[in-house]
Protein backbone atom coordinates (compact mmCIF):
# COMPACT_ATOMS: atom_id res chain seq x y z
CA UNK A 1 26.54 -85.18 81.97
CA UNK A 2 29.56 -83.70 83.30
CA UNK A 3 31.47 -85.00 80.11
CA UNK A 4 29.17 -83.07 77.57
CA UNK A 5 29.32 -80.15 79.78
CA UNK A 6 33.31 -80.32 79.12
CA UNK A 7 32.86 -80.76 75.49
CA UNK A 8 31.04 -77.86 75.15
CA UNK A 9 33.13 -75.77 76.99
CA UNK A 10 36.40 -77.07 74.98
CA UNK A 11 34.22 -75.99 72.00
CA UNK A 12 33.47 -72.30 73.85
CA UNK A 13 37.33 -72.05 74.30
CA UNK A 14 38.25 -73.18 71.01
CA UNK A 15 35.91 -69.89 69.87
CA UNK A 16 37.83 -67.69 72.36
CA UNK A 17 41.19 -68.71 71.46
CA UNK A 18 40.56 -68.32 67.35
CA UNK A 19 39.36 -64.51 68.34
CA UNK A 20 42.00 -63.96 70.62
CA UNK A 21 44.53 -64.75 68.40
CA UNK A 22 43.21 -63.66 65.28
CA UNK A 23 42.92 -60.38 67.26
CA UNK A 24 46.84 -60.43 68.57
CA UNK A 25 47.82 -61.44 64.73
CA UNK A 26 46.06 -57.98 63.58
CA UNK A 27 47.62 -55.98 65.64
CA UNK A 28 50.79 -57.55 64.79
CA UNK A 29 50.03 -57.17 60.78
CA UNK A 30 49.36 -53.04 61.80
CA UNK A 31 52.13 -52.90 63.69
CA UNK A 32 54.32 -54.44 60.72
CA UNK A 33 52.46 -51.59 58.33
CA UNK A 34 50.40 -54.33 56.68
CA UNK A 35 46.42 -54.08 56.39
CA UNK A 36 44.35 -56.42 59.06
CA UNK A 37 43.68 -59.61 57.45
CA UNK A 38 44.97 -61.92 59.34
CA UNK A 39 43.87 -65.74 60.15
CA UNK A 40 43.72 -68.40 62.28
CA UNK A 41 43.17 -72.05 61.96
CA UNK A 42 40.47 -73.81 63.85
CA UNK A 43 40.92 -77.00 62.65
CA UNK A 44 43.32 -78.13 65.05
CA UNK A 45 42.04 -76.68 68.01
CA UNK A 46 39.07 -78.18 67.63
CA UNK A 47 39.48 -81.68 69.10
CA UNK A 48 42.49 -80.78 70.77
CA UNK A 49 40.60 -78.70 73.43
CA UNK A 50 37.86 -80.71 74.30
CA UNK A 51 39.90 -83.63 74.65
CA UNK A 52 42.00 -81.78 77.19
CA UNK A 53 38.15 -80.96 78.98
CA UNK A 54 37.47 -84.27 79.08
CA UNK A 55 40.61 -85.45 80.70
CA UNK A 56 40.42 -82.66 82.91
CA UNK A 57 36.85 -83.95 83.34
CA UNK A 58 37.81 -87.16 84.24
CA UNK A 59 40.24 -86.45 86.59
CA UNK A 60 37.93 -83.94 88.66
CA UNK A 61 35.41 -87.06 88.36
CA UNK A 62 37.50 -89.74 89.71
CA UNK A 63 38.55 -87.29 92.79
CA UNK A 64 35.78 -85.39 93.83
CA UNK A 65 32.27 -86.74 92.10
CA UNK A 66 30.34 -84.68 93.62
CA UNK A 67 31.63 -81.61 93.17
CA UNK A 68 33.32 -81.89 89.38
CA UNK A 69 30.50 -80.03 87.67
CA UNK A 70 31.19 -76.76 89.71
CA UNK A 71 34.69 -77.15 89.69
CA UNK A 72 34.70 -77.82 85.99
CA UNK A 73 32.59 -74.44 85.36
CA UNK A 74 34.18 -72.73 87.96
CA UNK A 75 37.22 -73.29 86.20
CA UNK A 76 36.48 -72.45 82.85
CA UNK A 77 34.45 -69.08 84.40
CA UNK A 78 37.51 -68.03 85.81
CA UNK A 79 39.64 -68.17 82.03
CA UNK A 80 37.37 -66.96 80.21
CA UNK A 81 37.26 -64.27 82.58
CA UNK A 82 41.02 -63.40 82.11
CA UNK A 83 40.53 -64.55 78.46
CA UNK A 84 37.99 -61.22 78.28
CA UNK A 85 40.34 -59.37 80.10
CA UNK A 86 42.90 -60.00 77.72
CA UNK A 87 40.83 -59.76 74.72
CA UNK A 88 39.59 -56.00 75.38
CA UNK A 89 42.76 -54.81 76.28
CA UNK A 90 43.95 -56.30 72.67
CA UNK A 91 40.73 -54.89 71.27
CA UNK A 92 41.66 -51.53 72.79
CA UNK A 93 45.24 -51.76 71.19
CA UNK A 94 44.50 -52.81 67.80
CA UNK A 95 42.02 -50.15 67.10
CA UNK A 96 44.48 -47.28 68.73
CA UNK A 97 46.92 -49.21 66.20
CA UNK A 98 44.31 -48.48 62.92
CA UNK A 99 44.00 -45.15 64.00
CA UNK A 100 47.38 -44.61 63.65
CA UNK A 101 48.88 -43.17 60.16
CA UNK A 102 50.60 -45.84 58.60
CA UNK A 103 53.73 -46.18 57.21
CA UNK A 104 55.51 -48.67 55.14
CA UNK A 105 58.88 -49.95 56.25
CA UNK A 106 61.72 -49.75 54.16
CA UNK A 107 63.68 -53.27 54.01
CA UNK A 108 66.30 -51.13 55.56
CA UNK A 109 64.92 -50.24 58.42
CA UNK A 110 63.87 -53.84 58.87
CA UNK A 111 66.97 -55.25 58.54
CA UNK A 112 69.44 -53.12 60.03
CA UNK A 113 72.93 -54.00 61.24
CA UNK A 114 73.56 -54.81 64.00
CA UNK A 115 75.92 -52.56 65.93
């Protein structure tokens, strides 16, 4: 049980970490003067992360059985609780960002010497 639990909650973070980045990427593409469109790739988050919650699974298995479960969710409560954190405060940046005029850089102002 306690392994499906983890699997699903590597899948849950692999959904957090695609909007949290995609999120941090956008603000970065306004910041640059470039429209919002960025991306992320899934695909190799996908069995990355619930690999690591099964090891981490595992572990909290083999040293406390009977309390791994709560441990495990306690855990993952407590990212995705500075994972939300995180995410509204980029939220809250990238749409101060769009409201912003924007202007195009000049290469020259990109690249300039360095004094």
């Amino acid at each position: 049980m306690i392994y499906l639990i983890a699997v699903i909650l590597g899948l849950v973070a692999c959904v957090q970490s695609w909007a949290g980045e995609t999120t941090e990427q956008n603000l970065i593409h306004v910041r640059n003067g470039r429209p919002p469109n960025a991306g992320f790739l899934l695909v190799p988050a996908i069995p990355i992360y619930p690999m690591l919650a099964i090891g981490v699974a595992w572990v909290l298995d083999w040293l406390t059985p009977q309390f791994a479960i709560w441990i495990l969710v306690g855990g993952f409560l407590l990212i995705t609780l500075g994972w939300a954190i995180a995410y509204v405060k980029l939220k809250a940046d990238l749409s101060r960002a769009n409201s912003l005029p924007r202007r195009m850089s000049t290469p020259s102002e990109i690249w300039k010497p360095r004094s």
